[in-house]
C-alpha atoms as a PDB file:
ATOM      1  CA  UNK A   1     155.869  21.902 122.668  1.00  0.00           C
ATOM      2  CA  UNK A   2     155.300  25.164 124.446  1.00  0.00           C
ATOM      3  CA  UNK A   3     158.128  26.764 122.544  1.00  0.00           C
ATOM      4  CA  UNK A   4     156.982  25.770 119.884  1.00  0.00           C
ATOM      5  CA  UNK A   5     153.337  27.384 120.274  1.00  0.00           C
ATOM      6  CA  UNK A   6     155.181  30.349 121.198  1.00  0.00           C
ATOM      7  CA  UNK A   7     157.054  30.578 118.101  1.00  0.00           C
ATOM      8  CA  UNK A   8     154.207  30.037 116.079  1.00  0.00           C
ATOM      9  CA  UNK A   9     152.315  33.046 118.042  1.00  0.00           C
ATOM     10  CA  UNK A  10     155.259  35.376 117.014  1.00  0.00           C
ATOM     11  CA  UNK A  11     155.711  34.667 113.226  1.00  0.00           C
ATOM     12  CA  UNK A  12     151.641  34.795 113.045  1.00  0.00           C
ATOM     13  CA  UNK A  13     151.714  38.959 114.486  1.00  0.00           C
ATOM     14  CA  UNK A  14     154.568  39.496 112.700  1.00  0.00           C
ATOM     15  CA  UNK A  15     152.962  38.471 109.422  1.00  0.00           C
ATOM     16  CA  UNK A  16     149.449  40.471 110.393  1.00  0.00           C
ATOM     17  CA  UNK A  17     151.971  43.519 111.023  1.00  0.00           C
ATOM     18  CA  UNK A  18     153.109  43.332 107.873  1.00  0.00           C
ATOM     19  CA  UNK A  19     150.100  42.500 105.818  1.00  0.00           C
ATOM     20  CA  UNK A  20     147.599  44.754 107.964  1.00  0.00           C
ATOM     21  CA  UNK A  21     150.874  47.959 108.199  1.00  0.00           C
ATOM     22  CA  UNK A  22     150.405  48.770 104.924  1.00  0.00           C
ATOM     23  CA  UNK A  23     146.591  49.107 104.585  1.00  0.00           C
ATOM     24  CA  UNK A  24     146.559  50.902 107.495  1.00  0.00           C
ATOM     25  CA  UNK A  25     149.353  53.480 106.735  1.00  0.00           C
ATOM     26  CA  UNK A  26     147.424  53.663 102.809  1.00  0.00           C
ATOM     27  CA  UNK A  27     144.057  54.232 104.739  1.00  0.00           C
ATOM     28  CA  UNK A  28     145.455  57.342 106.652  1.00  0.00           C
ATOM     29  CA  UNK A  29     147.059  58.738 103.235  1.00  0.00           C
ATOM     30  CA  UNK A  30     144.204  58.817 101.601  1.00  0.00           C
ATOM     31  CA  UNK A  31     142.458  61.995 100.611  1.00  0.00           C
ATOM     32  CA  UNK A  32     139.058  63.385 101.244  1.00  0.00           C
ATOM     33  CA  UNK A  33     137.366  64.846  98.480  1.00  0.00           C
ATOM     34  CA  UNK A  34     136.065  68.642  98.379  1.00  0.00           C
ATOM     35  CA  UNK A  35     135.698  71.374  96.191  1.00  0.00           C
ATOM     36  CA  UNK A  36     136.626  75.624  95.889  1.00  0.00           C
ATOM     37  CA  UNK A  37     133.868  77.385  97.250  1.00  0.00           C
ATOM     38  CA  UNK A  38     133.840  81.073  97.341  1.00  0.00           C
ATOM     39  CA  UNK A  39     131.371  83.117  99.001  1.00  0.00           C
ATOM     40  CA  UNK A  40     130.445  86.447  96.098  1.00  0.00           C
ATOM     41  CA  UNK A  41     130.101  89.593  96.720  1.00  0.00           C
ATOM     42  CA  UNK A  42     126.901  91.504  94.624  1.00  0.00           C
ATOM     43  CA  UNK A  43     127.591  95.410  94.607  1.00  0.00           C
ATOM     44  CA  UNK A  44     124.674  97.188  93.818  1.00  0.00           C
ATOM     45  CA  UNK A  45     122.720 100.265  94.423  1.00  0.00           C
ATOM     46  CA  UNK A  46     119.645 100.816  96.384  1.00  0.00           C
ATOM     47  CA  UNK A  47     118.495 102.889  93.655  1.00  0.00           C
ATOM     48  CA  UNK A  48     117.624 102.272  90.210  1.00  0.00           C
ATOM     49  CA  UNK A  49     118.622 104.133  86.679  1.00  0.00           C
ATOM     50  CA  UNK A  50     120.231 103.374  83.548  1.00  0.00           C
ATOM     51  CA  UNK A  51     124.170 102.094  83.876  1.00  0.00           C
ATOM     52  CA  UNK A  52     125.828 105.297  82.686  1.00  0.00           C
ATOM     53  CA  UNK A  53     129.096 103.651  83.022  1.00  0.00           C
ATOM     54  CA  UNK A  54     130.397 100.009  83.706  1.00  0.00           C
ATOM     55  CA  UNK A  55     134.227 100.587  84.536  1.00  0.00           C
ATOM     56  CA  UNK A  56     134.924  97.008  85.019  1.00  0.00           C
ATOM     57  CA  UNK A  57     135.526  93.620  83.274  1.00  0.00           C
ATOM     58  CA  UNK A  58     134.907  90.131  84.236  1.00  0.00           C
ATOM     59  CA  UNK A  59     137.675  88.774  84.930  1.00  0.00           C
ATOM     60  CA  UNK A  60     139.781  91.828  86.151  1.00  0.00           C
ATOM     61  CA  UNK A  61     141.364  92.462  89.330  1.00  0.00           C
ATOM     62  CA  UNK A  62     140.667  95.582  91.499  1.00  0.00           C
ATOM     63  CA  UNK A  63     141.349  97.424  94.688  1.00  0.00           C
ATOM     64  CA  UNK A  64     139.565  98.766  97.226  1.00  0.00           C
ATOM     65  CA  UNK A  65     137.723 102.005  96.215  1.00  0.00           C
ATOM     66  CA  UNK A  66     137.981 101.164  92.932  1.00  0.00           C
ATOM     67  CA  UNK A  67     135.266 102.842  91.083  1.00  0.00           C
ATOM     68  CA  UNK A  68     132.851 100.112  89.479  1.00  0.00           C
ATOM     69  CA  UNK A  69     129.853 101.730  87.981  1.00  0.00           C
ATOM     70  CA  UNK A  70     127.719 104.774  87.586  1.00  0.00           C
ATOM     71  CA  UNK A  71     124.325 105.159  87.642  1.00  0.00           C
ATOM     72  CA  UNK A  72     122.143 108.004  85.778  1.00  0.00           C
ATOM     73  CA  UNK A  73     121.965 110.967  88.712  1.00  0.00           C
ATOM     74  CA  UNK A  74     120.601 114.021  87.253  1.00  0.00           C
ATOM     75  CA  UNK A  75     117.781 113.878  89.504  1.00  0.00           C
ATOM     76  CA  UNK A  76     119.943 113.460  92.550  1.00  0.00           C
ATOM     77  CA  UNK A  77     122.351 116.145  91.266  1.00  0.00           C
ATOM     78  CA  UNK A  78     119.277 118.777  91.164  1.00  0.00           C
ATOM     79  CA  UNK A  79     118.026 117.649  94.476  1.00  0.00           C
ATOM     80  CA  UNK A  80     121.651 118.529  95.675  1.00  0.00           C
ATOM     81  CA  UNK A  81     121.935 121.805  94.762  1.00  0.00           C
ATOM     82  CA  UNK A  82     117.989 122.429  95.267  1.00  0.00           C
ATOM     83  CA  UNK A  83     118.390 121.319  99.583  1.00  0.00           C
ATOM     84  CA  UNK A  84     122.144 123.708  99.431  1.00  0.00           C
ATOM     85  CA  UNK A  85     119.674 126.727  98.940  1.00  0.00           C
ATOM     86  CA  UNK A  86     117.277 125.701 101.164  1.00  0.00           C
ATOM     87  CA  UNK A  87     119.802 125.511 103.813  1.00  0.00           C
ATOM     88  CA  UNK A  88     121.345 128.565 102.786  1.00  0.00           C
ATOM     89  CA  UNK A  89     117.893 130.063 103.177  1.00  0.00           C
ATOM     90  CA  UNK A  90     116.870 128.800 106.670  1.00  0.00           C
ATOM     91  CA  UNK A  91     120.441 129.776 108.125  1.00  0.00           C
ATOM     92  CA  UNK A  92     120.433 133.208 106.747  1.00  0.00           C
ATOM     93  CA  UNK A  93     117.144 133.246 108.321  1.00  0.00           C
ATOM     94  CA  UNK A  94     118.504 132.246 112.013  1.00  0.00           C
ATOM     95  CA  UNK A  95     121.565 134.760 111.278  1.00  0.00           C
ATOM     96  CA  UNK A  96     118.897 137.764 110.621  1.00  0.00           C
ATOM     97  CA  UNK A  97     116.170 137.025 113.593  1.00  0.00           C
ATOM     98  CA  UNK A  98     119.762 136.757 116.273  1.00  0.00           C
ATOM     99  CA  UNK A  99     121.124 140.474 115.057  1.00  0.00           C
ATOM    100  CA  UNK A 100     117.695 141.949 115.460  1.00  0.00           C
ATOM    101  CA  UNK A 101     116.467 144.963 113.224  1.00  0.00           C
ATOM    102  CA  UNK A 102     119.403 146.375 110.731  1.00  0.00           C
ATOM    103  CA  UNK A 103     120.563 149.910 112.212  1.00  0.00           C
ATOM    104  CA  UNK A 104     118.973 151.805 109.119  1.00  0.00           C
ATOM    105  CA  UNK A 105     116.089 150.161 110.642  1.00  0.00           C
ATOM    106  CA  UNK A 106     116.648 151.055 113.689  1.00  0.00           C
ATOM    107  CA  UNK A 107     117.355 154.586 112.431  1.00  0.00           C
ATOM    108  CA  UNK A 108     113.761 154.936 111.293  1.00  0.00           C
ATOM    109  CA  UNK A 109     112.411 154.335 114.452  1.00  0.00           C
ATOM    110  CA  UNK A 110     114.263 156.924 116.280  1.00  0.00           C
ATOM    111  CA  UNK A 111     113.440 159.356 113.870  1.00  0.00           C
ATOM    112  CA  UNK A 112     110.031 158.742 114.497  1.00  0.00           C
ATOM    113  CA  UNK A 113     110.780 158.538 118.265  1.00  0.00           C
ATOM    114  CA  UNK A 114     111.961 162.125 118.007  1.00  0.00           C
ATOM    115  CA  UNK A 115     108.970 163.530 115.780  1.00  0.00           C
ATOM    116  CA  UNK A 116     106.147 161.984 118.300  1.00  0.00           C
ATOM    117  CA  UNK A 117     108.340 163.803 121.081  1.00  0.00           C
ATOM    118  CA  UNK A 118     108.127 166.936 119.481  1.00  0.00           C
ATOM    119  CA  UNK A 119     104.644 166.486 118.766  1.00  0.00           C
ATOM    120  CA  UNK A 120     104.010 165.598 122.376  1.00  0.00           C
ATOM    121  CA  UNK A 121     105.903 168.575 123.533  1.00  0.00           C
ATOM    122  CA  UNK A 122     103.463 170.933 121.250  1.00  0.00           C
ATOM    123  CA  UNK A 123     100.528 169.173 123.121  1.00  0.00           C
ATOM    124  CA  UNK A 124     101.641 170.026 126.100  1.00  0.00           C
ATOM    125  CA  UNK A 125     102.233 173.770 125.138  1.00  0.00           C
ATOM    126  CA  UNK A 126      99.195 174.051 123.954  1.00  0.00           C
ATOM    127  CA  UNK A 127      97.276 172.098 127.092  1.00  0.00           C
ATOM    128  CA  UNK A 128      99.041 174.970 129.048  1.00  0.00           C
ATOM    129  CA  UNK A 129      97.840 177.749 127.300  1.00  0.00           C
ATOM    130  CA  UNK A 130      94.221 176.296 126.826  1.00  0.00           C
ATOM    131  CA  UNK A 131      94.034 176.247 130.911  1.00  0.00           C
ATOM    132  CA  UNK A 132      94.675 179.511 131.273  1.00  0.00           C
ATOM    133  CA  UNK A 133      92.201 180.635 128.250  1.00  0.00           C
ATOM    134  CA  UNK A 134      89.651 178.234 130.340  1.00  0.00           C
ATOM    135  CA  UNK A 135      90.736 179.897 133.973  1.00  0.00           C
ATOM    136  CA  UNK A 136      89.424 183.209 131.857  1.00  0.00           C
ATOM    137  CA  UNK A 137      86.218 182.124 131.049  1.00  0.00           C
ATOM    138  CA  UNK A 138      88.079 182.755 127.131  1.00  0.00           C
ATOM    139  CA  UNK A 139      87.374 178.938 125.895  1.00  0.00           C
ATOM    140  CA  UNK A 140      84.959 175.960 126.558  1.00  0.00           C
ATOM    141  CA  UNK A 141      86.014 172.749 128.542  1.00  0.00           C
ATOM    142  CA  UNK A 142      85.372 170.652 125.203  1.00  0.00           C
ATOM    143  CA  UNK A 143      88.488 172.838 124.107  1.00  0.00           C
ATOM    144  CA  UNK A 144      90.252 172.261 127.041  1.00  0.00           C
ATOM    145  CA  UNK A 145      89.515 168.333 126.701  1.00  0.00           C
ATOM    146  CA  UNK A 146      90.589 168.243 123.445  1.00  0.00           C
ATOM    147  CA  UNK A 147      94.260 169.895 124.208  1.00  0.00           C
ATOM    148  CA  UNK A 148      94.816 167.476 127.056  1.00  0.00           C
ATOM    149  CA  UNK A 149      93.289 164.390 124.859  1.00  0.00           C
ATOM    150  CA  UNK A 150      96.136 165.598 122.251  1.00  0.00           C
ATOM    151  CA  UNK A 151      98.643 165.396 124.655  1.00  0.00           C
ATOM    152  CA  UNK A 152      97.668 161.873 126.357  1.00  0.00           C
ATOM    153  CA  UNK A 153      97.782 160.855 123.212  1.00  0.00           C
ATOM    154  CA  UNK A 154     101.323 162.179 121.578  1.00  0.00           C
ATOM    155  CA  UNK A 155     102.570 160.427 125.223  1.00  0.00           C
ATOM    156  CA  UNK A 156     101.398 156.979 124.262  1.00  0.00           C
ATOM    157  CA  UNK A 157     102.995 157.394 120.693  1.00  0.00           C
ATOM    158  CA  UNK A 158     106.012 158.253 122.402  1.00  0.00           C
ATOM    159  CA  UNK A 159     106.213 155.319 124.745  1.00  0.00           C
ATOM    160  CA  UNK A 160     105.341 153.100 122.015  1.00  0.00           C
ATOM    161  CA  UNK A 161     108.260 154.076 120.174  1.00  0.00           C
ATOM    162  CA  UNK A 162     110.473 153.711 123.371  1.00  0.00           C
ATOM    163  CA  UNK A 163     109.612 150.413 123.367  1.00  0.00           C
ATOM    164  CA  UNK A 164     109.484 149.600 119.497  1.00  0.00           C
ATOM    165  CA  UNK A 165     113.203 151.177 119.888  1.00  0.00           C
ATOM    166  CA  UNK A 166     114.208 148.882 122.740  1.00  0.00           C
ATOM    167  CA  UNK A 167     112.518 145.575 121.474  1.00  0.00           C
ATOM    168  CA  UNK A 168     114.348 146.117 117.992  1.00  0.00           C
ATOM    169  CA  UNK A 169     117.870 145.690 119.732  1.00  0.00           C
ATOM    170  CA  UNK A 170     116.630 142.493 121.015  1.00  0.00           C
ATOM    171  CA  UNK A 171     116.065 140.853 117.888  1.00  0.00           C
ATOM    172  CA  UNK A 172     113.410 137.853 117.688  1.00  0.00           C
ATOM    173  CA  UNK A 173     111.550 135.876 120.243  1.00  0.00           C
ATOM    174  CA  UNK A 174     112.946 133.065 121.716  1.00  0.00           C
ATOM    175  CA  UNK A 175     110.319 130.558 120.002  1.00  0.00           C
ATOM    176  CA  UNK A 176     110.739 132.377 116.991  1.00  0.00           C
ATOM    177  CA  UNK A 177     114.811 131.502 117.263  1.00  0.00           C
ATOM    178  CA  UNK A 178     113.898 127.896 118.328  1.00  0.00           C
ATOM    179  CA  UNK A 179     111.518 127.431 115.156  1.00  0.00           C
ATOM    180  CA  UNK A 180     114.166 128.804 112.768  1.00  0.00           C
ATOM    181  CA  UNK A 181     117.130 126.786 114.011  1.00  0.00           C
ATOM    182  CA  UNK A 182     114.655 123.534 113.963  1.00  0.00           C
ATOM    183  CA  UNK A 183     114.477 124.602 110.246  1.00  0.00           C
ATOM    184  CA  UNK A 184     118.352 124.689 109.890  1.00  0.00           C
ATOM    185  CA  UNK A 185     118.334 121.201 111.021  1.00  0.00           C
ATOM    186  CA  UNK A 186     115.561 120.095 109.197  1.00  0.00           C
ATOM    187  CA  UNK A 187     117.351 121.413 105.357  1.00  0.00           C
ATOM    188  CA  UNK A 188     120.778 119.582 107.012  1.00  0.00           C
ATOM    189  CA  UNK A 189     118.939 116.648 107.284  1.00  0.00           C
ATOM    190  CA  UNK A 190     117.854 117.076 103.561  1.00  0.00           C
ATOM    191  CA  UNK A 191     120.552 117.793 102.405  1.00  0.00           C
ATOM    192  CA  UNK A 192     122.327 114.714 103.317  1.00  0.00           C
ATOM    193  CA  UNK A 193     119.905 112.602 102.629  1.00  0.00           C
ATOM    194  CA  UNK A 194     120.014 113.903  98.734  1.00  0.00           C
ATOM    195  CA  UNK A 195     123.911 113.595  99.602  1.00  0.00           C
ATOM    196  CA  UNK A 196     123.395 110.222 100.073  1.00  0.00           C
ATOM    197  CA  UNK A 197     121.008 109.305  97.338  1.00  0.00           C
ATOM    198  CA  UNK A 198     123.755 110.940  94.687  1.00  0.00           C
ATOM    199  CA  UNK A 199     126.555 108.701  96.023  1.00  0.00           C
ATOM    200  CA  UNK A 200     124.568 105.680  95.902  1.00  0.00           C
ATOM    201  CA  UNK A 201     124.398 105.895  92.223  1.00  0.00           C
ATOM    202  CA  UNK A 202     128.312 105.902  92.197  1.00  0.00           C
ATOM    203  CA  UNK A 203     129.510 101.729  93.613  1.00  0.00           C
ATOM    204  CA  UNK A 204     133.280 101.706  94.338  1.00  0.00           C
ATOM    205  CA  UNK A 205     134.641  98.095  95.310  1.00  0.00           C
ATOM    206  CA  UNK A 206     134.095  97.271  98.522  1.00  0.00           C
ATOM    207  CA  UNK A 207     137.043  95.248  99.288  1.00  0.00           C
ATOM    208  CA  UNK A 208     139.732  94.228  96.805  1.00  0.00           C
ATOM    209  CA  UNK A 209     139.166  91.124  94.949  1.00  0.00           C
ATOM    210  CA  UNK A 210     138.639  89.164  91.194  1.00  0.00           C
ATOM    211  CA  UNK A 211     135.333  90.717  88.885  1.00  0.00           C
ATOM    212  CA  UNK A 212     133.616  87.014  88.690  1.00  0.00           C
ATOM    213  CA  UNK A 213     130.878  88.179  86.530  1.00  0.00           C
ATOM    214  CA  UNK A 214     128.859  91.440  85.086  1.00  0.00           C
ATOM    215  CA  UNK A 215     125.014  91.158  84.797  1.00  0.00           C
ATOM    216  CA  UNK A 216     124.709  94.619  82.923  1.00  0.00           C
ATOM    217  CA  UNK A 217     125.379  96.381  79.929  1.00  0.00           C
ATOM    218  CA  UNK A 218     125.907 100.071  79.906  1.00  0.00           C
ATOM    219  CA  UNK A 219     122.631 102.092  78.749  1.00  0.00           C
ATOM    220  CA  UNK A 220     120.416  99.395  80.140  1.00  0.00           C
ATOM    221  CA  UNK A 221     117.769  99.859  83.163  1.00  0.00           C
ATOM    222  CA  UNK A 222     119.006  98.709  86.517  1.00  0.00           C
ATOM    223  CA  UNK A 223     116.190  98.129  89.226  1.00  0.00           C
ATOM    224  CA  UNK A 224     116.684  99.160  92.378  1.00  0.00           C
ATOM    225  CA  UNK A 225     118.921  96.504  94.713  1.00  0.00           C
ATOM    226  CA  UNK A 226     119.487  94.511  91.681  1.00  0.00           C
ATOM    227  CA  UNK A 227     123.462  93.622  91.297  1.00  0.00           C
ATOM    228  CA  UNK A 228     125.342  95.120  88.589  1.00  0.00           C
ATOM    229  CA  UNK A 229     128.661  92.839  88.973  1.00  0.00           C
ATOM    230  CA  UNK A 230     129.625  90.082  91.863  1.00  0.00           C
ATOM    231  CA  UNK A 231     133.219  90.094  93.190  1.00  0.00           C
ATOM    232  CA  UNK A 232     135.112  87.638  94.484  1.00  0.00           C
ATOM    233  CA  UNK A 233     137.673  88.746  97.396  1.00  0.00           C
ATOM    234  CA  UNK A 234     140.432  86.199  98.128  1.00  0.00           C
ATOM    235  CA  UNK A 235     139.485  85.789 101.763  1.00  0.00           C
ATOM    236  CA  UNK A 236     136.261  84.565 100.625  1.00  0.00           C
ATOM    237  CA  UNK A 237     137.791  81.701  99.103  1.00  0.00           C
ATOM    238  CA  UNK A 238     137.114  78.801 100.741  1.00  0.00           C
ATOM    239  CA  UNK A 239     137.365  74.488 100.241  1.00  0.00           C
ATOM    240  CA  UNK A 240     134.599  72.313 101.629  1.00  0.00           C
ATOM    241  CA  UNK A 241     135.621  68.888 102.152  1.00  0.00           C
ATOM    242  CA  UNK A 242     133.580  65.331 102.807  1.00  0.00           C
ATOM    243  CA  UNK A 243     134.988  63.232 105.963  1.00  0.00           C
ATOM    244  CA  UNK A 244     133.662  60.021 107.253  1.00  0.00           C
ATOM    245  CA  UNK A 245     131.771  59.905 110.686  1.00  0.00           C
ATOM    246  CA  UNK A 246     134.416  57.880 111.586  1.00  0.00           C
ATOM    247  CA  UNK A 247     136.974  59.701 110.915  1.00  0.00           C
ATOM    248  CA  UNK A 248     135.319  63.545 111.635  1.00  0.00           C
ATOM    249  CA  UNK A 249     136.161  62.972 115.578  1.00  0.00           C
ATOM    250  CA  UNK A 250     139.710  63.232 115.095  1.00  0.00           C
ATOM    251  CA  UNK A 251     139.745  66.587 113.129  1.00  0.00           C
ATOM    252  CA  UNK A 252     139.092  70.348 115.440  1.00  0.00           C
ATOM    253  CA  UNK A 253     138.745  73.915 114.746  1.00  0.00           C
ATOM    254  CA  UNK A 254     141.829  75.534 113.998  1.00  0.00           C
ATOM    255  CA  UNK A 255     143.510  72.228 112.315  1.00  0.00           C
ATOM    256  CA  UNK A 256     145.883  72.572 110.227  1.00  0.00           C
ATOM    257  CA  UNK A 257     145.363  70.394 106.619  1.00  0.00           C
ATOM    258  CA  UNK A 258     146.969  70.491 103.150  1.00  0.00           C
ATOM    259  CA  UNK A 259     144.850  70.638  99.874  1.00  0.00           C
ATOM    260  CA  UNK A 260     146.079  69.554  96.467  1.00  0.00           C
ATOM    261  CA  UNK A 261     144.670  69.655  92.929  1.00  0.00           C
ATOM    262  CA  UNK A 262     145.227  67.916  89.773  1.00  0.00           C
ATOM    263  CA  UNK A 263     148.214  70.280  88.089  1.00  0.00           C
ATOM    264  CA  UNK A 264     149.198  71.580  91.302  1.00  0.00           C
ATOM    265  CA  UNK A 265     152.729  72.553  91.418  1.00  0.00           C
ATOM    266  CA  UNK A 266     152.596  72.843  95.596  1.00  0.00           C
ATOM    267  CA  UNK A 267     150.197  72.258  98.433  1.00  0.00           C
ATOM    268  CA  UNK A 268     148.506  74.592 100.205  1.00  0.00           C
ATOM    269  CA  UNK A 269     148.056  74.916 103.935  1.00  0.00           C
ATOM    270  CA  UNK A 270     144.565  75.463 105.519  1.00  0.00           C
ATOM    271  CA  UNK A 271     143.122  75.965 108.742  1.00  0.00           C
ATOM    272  CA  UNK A 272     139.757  74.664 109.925  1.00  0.00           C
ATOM    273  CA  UNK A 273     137.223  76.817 110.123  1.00  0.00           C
ATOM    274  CA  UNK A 274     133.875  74.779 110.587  1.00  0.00           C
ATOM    275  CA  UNK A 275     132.757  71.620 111.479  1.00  0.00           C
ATOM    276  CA  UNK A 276     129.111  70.459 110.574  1.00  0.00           C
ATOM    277  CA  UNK A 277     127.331  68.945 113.770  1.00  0.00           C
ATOM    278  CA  UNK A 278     125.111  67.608 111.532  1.00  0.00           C
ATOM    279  CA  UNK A 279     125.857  64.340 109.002  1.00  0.00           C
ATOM    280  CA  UNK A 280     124.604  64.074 105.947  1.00  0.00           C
ATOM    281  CA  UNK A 281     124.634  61.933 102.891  1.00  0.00           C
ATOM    282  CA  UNK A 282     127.472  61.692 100.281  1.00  0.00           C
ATOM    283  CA  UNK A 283     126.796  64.357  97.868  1.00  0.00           C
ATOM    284  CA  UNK A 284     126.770  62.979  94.358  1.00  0.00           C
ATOM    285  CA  UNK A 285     129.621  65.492  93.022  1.00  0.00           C
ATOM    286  CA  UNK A 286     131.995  63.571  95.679  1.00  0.00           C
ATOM    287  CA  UNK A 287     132.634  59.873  93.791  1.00  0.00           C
ATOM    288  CA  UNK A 288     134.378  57.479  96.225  1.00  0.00           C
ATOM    289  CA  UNK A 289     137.721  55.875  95.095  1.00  0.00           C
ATOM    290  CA  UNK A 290     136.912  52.951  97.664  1.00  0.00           C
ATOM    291  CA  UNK A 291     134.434  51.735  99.922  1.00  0.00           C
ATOM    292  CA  UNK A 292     133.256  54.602 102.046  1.00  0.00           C
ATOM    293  CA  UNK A 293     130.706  54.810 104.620  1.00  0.00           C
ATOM    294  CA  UNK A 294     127.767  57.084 103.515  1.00  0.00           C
ATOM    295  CA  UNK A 295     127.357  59.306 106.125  1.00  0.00           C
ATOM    296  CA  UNK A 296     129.765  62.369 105.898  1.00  0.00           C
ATOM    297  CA  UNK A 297     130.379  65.187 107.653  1.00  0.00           C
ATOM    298  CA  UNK A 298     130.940  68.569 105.684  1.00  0.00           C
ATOM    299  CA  UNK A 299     134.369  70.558 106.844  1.00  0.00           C
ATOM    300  CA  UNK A 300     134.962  74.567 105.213  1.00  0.00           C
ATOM    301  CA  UNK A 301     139.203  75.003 105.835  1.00  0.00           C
ATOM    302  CA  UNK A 302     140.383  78.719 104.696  1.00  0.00           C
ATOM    303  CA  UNK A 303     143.744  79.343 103.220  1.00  0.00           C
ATOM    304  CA  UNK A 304     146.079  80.215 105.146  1.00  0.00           C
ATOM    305  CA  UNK A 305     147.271  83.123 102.652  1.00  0.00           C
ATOM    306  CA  UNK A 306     145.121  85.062  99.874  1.00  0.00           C
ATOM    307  CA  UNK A 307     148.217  84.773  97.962  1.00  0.00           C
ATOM    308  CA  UNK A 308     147.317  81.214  97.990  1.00  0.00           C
ATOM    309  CA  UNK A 309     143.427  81.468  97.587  1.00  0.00           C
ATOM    310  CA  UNK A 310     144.066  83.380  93.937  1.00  0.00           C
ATOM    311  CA  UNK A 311     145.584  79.742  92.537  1.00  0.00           C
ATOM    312  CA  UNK A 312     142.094  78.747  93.486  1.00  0.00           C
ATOM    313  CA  UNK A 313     138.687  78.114  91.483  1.00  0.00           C
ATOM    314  CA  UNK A 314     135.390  77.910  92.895  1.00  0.00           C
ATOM    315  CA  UNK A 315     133.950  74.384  91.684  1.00  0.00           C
ATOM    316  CA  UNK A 316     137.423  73.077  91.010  1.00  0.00           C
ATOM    317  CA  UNK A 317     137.587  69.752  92.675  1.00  0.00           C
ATOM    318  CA  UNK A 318     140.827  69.387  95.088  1.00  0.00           C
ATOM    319  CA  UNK A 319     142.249  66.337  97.894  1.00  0.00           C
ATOM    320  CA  UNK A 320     142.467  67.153 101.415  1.00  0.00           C
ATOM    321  CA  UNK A 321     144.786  65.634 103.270  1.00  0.00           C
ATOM    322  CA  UNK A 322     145.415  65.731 107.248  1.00  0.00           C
ATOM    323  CA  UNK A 323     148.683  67.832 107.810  1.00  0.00           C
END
């Protein structure tokens, strides 16, 4: 009798095994359900004109440093060349007040130097012979204080020109320097700011990647941060998928899943790249093929290759399956 039991017990699990083995081997083949995303990149300028040129198309591909679009910059152009001069201006400026006077310059002065000498030397003369006319009783002292007034003052012309001479060599003050070179910096700073402004009306490509879309037509008014065109770089390609709360606890960061889609002449390998702490309900572009629980938990996966992403659409609907 107990054998019997026994045998009973054994042909029972064996048919659950076989009955339930299926089910559960079709339950961890089947897919979960996601979409392309990709994440766009909107070139514009911070500054606004009239699209001189659009250089791209949707739908092309370009490189880095491609050029995109041009802006109107005749303004910017002028302001250019307009902060060169001034620059040019305020360094010339610093150059001249470092050298001092210019020797023709300094020429003059000594030439005047010379004359007040030799008009101090007559003053003299004549201070000597007006003392001895005084010592005579031949002149009056007004005479004689008039000579040596003439002569005090041909001395003080002279040393004035001594120093005139000597602070000529010198060139310029030191605040005087200071306030010029704080000019220099101040047209540098102008100048590449109007630098700046110019190239900003001139968008290369970023990063390399497909023209998704244009927005403008050339000869129409761009505002300023408005995008002209939004690119789409393969490593911004990315496929959000829809897992069960049951089932999110057995999936990590860094995972390694396959995706396929409907025409797809391979699979391509992912790698986990988020994990939503959050649930949330099933979103009505994700239909259920079965009975699913309807808390989900969102999962982004990147390609593994941009080789890879290219073969990929955002919106296009693909299967994810555990690797």
């Amino acid at each position: 009798m107990r054998k019997t039991h026994t045998l009973f017990l054994q042909r029972l699990t064996v048919f659950l095994l076989v009955m339930l083995g299926p089910g559960c081997s079709e339950s961890r083949r089947q897919p979960f359900q996601g979409y392309v995303e990709g994440e766009f990149i909107h070139v514009s300028s911070p500054l606004a004109g009239k699209l001189l040129t659009l250089a791209v198309k949707r739908g092309m591909d370009v490189q880095q440093g491609s050029p995109l679009f041009t802006l109107e910059h005749e303004f910017e152009s002028e302001a250019v060349s307009e902060a060169r001069q001034v620059l040019l201006r305020a360094e010339n400026k610093l150059a001249d007040l470092g050298k001092g006077l210019r020797p023709t310059e300094l020429a003059a002065i000594e030439a005047r130097l010379e004359q007040a000498r030799a008009a101090y030397n007559l003053a003299r003369t004549e201070l000597y012979r007006r003392e001895d006319l005084y010592a005579g009783n031949a002149i009056a002292k007004e005479q004689l204080d008039r000579a040596r007034t003439e002569m005090e003052r041909s001395g003080a012309a002279v040393d004035q020109l001594r120093a005139e001479l000597k602070t000529a060599g010198l060139g310029a003050r030191p605040d005087e320097i200071e306030a010029a070179r704080a000019d220099v910096e101040a047209a540098r700073d102008r100048l590449s700011q109007a630098r700046w402004k110019l190239e900003q009306k001139e968008q290369t490509a970023p990063r390399a990647g497909f023209i998704h879309d244009t927005f403008y037509n050339e000869g129409e008014f761009v505002p300023a941060g408005y995008p002209v065109l939004s690119l789409l770089p393969p490593g911004n390609i990315k496929i959000r998928f829809f897992v069960p709360e049951q089932t999110v606890g057995t999936l990590a960061m860094g995972q390694k899943v396959l995706a396929t889609f409907d025409g797809a002449a391979q699979t391509y390998s992912l790698t986990i790249s988020y994990i939503s702490p959050q649930a949330e309900y099933t979103p009505p572009v994700i239909y259920s093929r079965e009975t699913r629980t309807k808390l989900v938990y969102m999962i982004e996966a990147l390609p593994d290759a941009d080789q890879q992403a290219i073969d990929l659409h955002p919106g296009q609907p693909v299967d994810v399956y555990p690797e």
